[in-house]
Protein backbone atom coordinates (compact mmCIF):
# COMPACT_ATOMS: atom_id res chain seq x y z
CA UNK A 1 -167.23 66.18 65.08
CA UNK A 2 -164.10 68.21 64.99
CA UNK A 3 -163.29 70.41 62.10
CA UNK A 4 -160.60 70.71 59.99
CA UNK A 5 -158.32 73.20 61.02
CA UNK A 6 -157.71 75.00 57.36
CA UNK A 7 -161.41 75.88 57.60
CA UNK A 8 -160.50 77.97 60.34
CA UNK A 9 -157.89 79.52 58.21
CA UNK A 10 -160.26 80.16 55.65
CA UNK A 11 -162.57 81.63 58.04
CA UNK A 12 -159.43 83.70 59.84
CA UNK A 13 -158.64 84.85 56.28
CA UNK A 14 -161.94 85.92 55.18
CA UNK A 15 -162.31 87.59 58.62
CA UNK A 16 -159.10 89.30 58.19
CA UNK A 17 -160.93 90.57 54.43
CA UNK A 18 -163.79 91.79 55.65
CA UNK A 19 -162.04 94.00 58.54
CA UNK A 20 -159.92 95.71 55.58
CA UNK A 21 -162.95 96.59 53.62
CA UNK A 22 -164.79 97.82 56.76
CA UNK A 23 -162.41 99.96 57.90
CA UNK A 24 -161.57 101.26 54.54
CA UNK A 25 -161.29 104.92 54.22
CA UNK A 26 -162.41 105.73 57.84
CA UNK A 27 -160.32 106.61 60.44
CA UNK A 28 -160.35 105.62 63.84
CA UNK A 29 -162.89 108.21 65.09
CA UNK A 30 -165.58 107.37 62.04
CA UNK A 31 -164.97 103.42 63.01
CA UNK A 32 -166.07 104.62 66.66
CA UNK A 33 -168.76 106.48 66.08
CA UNK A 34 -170.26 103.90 62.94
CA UNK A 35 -171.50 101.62 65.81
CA UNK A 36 -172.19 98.53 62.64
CA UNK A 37 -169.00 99.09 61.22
CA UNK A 38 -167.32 98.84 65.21
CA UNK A 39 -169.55 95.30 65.97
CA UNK A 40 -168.73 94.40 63.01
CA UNK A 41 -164.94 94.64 63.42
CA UNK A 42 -165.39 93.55 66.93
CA UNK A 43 -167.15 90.50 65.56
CA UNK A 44 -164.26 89.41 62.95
CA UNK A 45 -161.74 89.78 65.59
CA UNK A 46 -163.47 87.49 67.66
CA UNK A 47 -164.02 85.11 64.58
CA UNK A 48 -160.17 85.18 64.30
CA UNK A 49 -159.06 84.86 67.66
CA UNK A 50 -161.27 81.36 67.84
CA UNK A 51 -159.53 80.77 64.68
CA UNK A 52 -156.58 80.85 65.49
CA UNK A 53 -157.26 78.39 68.94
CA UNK A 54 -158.13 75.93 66.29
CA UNK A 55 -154.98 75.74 64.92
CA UNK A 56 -152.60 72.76 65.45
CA UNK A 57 -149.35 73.55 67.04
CA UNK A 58 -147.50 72.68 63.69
CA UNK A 59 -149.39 75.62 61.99
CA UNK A 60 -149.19 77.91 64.59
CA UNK A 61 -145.40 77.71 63.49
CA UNK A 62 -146.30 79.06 60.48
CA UNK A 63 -147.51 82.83 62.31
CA UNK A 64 -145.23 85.30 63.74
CA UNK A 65 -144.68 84.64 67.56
CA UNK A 66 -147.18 87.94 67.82
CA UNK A 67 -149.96 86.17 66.00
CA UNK A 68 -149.87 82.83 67.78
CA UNK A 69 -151.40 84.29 71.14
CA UNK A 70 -152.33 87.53 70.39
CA UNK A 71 -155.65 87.39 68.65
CA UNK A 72 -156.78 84.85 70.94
CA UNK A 73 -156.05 87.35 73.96
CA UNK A 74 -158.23 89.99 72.08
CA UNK A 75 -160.45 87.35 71.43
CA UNK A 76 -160.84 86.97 74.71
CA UNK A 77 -160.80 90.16 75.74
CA UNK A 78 -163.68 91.38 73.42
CA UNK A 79 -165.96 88.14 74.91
CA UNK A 80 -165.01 88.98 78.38
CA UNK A 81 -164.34 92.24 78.63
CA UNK A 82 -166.35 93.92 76.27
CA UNK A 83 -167.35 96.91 78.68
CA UNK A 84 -163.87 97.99 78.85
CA UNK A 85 -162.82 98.27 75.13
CA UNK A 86 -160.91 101.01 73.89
CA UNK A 87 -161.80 101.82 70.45
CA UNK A 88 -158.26 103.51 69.52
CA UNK A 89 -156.47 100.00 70.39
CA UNK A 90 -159.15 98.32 68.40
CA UNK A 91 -158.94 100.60 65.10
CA UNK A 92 -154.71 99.90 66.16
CA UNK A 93 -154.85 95.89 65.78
CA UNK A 94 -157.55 96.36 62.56
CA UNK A 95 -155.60 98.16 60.54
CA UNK A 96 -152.26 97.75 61.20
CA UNK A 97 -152.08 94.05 63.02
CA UNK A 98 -154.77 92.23 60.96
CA UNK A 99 -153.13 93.08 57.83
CA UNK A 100 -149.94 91.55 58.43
CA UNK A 101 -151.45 88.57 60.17
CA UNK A 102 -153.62 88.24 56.85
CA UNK A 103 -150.52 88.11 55.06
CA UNK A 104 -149.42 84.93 57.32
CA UNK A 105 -152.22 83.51 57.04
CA UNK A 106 -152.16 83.65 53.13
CA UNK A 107 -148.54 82.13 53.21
CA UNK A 108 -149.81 79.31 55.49
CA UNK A 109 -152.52 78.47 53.12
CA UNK A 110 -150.34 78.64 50.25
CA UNK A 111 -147.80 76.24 52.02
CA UNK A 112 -150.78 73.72 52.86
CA UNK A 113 -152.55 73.84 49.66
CA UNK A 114 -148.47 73.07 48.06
CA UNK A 115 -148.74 70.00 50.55
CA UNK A 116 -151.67 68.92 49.94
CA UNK A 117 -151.34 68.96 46.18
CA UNK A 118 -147.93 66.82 46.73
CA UNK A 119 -150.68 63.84 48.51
């Protein structure tokens, strides 16, 4: 059964959401040292790097050349490499490279849910 791929938008988007509000008024030493706050960001990064994988190459055209690969490398990285995480890079891609990516993602599902509506 495969899935539809804007259900992994929504999910990349509501990922994207909840890494704003957890990392809301900390800074990068508080997100280190809150260890649920850290899986938890760790978690939605991985949620959007698999996201992202699902996406068809046609809507990958809709993300930056940056956000095509790039979560799925952290994605990747975080699964695989988890012992060798460094928590400045990760506070670095929360709140500086998810927000931009959510905007993206926003425009992407505005532009599908305009051509969908046009069906």
């Amino acid at each position: 059964m495969s899935r539809d791929w804007l259900l992994f938008l929504d999910d990349l988007i509501a990922s994207a959401q909840k890494i704003g509000r957890l990392t809301q008024g900390l800074n990068a030493e508080q997100l280190a040292a809150n260890e649920a706050a850290f899986d938890a960001v760790l978690f939605n990064l991985q949620v959007i790097g698999e996201a992202v994988k699902a996406f068809p190459p046609e809507a990958l055209e809709g993300l930056s050349t940056e956000h095509r690969s790039a979560p799925a490398r952290l994605r990747d990285l975080i699964a695989h490499h988890y012992f060798s995480l460094d928590p400045d890079i990760i506070w670095d891609v929360a709140v500086h490279h998810v927000p931009s990516l959510l905007v993206e993602a926003l425009n992407l599902r505005s532009a599908a849910d305009g051509i969908q509506g046009q069906s």
